[in-house]
N, C-alpha and C. Protein backbone atom coordinates (compact mmCIF):
# COMPACT_ATOMS: atom_id res chain seq x y z
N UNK A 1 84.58 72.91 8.77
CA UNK A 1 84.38 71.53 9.16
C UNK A 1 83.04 71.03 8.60
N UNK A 2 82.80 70.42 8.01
CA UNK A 2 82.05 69.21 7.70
C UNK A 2 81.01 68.58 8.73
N UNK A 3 79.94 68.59 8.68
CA UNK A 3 78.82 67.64 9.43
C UNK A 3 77.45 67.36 8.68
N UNK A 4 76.94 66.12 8.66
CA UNK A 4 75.84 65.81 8.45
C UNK A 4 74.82 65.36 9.62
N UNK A 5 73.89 66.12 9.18
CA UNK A 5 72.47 65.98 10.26
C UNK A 5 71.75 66.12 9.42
N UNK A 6 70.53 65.58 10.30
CA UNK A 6 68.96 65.70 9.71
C UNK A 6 68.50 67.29 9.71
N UNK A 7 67.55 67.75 8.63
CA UNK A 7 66.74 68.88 8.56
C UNK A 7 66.44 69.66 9.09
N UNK A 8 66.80 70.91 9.87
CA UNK A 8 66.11 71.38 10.66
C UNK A 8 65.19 72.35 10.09
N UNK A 9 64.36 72.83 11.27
CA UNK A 9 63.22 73.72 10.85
C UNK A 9 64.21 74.59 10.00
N UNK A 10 64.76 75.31 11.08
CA UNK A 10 65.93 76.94 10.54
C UNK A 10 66.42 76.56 9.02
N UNK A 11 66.51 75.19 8.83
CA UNK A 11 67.29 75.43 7.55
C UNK A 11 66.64 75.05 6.79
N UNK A 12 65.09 74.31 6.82
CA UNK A 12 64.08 73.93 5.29
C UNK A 12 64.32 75.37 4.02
N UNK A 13 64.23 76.44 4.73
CA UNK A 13 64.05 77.47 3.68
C UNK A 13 65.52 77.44 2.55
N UNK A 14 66.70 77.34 3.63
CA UNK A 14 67.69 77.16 2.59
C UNK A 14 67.89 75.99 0.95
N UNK A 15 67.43 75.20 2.54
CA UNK A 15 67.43 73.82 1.38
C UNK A 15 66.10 73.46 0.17
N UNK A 16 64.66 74.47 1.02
CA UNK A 16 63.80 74.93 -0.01
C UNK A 16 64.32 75.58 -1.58
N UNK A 17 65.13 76.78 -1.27
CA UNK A 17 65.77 77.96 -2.21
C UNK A 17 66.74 76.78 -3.37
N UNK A 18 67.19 75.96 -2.60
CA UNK A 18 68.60 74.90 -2.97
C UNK A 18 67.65 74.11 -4.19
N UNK A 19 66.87 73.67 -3.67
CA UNK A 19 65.86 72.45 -4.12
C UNK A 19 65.47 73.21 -5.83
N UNK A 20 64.95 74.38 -5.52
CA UNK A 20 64.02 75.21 -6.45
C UNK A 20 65.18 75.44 -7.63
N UNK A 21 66.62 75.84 -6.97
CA UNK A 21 67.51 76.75 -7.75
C UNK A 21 67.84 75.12 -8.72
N UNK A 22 68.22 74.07 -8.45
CA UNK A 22 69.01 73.23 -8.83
C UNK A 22 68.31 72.11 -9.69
N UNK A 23 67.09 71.74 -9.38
CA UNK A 23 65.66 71.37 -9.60
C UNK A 23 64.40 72.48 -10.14
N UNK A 24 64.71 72.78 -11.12
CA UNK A 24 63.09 73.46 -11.22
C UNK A 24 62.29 73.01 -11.72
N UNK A 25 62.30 71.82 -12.53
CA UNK A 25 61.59 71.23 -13.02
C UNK A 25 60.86 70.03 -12.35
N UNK A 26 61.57 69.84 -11.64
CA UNK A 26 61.24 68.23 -11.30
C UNK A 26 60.55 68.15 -10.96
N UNK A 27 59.98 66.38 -10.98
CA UNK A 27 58.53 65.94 -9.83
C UNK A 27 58.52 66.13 -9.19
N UNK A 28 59.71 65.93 -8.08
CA UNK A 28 59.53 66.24 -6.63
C UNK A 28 59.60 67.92 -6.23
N UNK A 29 58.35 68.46 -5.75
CA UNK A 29 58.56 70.11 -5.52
C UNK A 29 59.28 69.86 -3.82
N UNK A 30 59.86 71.52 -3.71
CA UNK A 30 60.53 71.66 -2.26
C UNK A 30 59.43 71.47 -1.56
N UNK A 31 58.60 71.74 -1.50
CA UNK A 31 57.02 71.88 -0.55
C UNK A 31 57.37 69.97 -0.14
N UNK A 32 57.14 68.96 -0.98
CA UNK A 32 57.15 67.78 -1.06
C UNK A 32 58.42 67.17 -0.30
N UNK A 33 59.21 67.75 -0.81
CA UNK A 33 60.72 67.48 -0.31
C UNK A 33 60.77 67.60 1.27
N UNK A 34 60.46 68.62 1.87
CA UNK A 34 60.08 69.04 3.11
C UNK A 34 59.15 68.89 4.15
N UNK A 35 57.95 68.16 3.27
CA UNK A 35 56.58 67.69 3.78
C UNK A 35 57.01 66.68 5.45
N UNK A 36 56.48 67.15 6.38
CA UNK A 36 56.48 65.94 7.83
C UNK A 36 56.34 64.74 7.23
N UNK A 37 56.99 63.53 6.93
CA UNK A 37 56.16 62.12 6.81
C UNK A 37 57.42 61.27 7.76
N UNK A 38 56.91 60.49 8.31
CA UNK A 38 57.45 59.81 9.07
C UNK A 38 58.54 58.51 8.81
N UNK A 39 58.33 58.31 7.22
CA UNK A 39 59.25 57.47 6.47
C UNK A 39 59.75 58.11 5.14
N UNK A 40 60.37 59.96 5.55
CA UNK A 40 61.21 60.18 5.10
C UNK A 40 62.26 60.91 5.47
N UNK A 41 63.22 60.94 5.39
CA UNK A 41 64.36 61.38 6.38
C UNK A 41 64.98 62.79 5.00
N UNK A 42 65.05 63.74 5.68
CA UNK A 42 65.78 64.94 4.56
C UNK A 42 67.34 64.87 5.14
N UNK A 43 68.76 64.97 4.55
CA UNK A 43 69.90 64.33 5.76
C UNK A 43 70.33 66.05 4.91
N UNK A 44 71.24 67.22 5.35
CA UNK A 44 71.88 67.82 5.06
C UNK A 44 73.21 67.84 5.66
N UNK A 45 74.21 67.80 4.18
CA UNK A 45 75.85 68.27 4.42
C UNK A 45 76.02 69.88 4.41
N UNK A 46 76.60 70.18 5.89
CA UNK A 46 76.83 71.21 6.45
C UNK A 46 78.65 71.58 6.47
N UNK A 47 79.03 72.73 5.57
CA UNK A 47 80.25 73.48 5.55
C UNK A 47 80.26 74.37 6.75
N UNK A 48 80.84 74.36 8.10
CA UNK A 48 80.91 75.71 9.23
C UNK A 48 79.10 75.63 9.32
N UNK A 49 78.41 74.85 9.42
CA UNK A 49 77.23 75.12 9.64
C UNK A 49 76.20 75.35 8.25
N UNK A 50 76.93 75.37 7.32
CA UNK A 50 75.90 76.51 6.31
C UNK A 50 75.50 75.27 5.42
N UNK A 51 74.53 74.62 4.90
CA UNK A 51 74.05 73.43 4.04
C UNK A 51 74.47 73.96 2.62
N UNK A 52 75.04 72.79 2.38
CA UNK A 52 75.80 72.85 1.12
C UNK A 52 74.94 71.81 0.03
N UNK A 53 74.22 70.93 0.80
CA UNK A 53 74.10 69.60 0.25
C UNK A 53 72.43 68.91 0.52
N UNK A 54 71.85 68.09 0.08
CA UNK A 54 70.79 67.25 0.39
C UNK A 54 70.41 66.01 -0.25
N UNK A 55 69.79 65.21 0.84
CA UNK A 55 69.52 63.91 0.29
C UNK A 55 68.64 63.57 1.09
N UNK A 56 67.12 62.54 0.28
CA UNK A 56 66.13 62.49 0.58
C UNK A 56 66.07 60.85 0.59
N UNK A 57 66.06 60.17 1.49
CA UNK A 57 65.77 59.15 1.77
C UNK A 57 64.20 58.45 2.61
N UNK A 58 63.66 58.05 1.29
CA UNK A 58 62.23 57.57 1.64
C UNK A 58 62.15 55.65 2.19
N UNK A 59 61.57 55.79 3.30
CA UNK A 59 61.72 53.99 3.48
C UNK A 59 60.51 53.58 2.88
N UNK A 60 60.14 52.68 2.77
CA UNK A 60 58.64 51.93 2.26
C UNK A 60 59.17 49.90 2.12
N UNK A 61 58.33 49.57 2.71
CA UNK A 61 58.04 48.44 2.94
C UNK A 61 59.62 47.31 2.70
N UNK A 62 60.36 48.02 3.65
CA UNK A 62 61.57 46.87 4.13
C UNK A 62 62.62 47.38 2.95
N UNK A 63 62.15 48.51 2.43
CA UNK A 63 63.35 48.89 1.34
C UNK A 63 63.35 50.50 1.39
N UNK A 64 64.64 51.34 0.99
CA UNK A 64 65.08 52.55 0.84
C UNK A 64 65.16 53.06 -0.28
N UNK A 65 65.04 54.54 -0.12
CA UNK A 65 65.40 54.68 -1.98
C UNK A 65 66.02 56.41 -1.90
N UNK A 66 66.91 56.66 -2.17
CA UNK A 66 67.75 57.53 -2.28
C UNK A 66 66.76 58.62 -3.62
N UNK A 67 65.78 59.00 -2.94
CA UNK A 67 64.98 59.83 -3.86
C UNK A 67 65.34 60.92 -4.18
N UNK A 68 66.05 61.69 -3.94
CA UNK A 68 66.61 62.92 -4.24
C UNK A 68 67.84 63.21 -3.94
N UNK A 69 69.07 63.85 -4.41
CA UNK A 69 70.54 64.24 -4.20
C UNK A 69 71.10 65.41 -4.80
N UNK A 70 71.81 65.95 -3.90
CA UNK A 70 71.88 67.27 -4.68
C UNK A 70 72.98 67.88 -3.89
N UNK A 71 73.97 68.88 -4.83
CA UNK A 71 75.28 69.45 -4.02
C UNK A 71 74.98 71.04 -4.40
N UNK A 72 75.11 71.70 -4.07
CA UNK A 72 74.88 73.20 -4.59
C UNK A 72 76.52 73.88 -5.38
N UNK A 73 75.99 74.35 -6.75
CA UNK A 73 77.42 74.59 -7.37
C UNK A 73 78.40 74.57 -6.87
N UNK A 74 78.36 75.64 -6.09
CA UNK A 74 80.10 76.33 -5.52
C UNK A 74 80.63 75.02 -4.74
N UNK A 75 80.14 74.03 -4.53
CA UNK A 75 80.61 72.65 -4.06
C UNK A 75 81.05 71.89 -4.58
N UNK A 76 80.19 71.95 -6.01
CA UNK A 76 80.57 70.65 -6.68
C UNK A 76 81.90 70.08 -7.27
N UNK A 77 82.39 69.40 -7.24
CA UNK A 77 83.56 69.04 -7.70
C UNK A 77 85.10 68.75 -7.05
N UNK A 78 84.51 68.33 -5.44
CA UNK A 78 85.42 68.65 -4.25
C UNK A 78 85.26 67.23 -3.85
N UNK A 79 84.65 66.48 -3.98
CA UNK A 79 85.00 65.03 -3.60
C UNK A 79 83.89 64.77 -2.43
N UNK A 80 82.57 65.83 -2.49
CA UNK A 80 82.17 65.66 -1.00
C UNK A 80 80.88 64.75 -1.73
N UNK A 81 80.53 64.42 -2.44
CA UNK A 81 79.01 63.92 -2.65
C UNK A 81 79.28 61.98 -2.60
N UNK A 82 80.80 61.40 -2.66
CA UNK A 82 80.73 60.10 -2.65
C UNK A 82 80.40 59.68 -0.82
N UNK A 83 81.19 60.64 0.48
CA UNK A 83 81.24 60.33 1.51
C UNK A 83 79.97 60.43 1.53
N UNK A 84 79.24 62.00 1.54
CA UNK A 84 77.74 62.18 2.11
C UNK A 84 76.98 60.82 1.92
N UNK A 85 76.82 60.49 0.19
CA UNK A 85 75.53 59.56 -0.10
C UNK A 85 76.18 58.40 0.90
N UNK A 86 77.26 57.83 1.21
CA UNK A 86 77.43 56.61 1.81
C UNK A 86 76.90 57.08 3.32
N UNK A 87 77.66 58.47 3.68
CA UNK A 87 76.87 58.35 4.92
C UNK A 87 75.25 58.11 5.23
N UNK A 88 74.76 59.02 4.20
CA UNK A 88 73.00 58.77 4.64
C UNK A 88 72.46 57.38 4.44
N UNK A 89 73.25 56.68 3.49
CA UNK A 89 73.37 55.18 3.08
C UNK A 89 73.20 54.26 4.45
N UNK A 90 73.89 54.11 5.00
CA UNK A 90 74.42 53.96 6.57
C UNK A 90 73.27 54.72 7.31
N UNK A 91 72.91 55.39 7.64
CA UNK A 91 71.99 56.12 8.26
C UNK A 91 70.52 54.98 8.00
N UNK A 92 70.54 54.84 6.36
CA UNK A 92 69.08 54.36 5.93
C UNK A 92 69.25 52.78 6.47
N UNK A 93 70.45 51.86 6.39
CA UNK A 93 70.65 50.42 7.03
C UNK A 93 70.43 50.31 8.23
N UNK A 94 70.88 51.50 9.12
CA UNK A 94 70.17 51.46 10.54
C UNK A 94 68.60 51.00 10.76
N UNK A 95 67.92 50.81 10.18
CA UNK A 95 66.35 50.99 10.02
C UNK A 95 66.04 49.73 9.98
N UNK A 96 65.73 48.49 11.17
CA UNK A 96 66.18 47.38 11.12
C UNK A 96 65.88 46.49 9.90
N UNK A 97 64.92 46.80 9.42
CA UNK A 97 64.05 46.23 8.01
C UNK A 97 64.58 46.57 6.97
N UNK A 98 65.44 47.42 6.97
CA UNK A 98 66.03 47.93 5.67
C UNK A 98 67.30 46.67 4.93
N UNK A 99 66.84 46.88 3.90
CA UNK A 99 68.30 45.55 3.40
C UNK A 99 68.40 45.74 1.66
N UNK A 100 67.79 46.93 1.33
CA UNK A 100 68.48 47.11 -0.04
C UNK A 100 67.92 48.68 -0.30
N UNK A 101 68.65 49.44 -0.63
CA UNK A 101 68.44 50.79 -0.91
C UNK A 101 68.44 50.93 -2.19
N UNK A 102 67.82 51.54 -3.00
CA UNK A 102 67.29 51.62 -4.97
C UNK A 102 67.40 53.73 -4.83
N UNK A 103 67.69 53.84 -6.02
CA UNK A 103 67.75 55.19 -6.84
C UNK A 103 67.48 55.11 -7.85
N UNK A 104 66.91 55.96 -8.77
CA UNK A 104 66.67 56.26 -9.81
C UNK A 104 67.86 57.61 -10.82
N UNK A 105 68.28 57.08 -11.72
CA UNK A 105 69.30 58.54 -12.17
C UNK A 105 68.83 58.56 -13.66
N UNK A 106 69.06 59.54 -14.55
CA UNK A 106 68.90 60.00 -16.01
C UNK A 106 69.96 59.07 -16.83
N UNK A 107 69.91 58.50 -17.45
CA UNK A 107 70.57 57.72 -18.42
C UNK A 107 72.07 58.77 -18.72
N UNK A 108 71.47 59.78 -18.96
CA UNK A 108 72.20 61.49 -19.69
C UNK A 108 72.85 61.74 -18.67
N UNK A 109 72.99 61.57 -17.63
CA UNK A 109 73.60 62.13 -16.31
C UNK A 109 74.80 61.12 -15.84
N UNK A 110 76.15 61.28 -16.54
CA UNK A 110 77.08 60.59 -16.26
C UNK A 110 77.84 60.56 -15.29
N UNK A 111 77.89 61.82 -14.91
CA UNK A 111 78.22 61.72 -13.94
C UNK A 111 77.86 61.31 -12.65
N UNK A 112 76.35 61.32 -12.38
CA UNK A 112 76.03 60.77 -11.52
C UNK A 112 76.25 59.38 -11.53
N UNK A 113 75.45 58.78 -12.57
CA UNK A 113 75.85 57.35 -13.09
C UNK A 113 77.08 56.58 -12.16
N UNK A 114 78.26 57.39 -12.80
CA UNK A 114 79.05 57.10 -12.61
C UNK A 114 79.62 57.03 -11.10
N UNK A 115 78.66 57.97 -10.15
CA UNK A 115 79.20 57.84 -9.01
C UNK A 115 78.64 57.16 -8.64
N UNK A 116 77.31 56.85 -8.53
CA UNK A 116 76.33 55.89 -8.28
C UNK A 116 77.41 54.20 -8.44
N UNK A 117 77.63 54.18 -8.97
CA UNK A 117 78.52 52.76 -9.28
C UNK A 117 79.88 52.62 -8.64
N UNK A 118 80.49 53.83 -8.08
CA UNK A 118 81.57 53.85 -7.35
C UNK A 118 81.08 53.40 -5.67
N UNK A 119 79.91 54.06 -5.24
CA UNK A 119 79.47 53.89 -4.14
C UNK A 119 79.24 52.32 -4.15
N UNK A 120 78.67 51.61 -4.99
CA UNK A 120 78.21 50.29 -5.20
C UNK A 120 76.61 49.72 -5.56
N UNK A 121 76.26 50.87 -6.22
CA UNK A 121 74.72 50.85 -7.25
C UNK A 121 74.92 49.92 -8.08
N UNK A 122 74.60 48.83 -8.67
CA UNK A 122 74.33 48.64 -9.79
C UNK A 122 73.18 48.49 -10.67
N UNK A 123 73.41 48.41 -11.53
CA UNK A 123 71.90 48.59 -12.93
C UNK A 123 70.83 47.46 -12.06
N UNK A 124 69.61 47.49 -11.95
CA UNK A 124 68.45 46.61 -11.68
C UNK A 124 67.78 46.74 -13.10
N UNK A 125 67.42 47.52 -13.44
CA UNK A 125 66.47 47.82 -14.61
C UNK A 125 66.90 49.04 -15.22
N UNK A 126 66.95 49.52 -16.79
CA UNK A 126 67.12 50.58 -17.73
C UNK A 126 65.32 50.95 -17.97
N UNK A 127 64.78 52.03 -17.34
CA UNK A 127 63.97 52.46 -17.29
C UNK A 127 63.69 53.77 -18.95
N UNK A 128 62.67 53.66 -19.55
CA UNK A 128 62.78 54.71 -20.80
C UNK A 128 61.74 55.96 -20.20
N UNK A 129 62.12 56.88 -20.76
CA UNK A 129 60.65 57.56 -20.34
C UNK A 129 60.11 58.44 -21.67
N UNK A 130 59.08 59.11 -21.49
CA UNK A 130 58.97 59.80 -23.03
C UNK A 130 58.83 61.38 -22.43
N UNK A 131 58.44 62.40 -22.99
CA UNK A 131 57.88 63.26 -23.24
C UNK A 131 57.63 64.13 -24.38
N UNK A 132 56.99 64.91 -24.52
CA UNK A 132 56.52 65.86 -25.43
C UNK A 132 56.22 67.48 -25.50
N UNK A 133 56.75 67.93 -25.80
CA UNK A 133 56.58 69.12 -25.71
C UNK A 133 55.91 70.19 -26.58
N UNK A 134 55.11 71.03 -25.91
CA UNK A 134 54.25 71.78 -26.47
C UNK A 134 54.68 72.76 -26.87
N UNK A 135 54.49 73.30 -28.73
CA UNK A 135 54.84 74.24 -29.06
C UNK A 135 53.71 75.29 -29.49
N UNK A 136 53.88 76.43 -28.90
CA UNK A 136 52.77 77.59 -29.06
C UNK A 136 53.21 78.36 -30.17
């Protein structure tokens, strides 16, 4: 069975391990992801109890932003990541000030893209970014 709740202590470490395995690169570290702040909510999708799933919803000044999302392999591809994001979606409108929720996704990442727009995202801005990499 299926449930979504907020973070608990018992399970930061899972969703720490989740964060690290699926994300290693990213800006946001698990340490960050997990940090106490009071305008950010961590929501985990739970299989029989066991977190399968995460999503990081930060509020800031009368708006939401779906800062982080994530399904762990052996999940992916089961239809569960369109319900979750709408649920935490719903979760973040509860927040009486809240009245538009924003994400950020990789241009390269179509699939997300693509779900992102099924839920009812659309484009605000095409953001570029650069980097460079160091060769030794």
């Amino acid at each position: 069975m299926l449930s979504i709740d907020l973070v608990t202590n018992d399970e930061k470490r899972t969703i720490k391990d989740m964060h690290e395995r699926i994300f290693p690169n990213v800006y946001l570290t698990s340490d960050n992801l997990l940090e106490n702040d009071k305008d950010k909510y961590v929501y985990v999708l739970h299989d029989e109890e066991k977190p399968i799933s995460y999503g990081l919803i930060k509020l800031m000044k009368g708006q939401a932003f779906l800062e982080i999302f994530a399904i762990d392999e052996p999940y992916r591809g089961r239809g569960l990541a369109k319900p979750f994001i709408t649920s935490i979606i719903h979760e973040a409108f509860k927040h009486q000030d809240i009245k538009k929720i924003f994400l950020v996704v990789d241009d390269n990442n179509e699939i997300a893209y693509q779900l992102y727009q099924k839920i009812g995202f659309r484009i605000q801005n095409q953001n570029v970014s650069y980097h460079i990499h160091h060769h030794v």
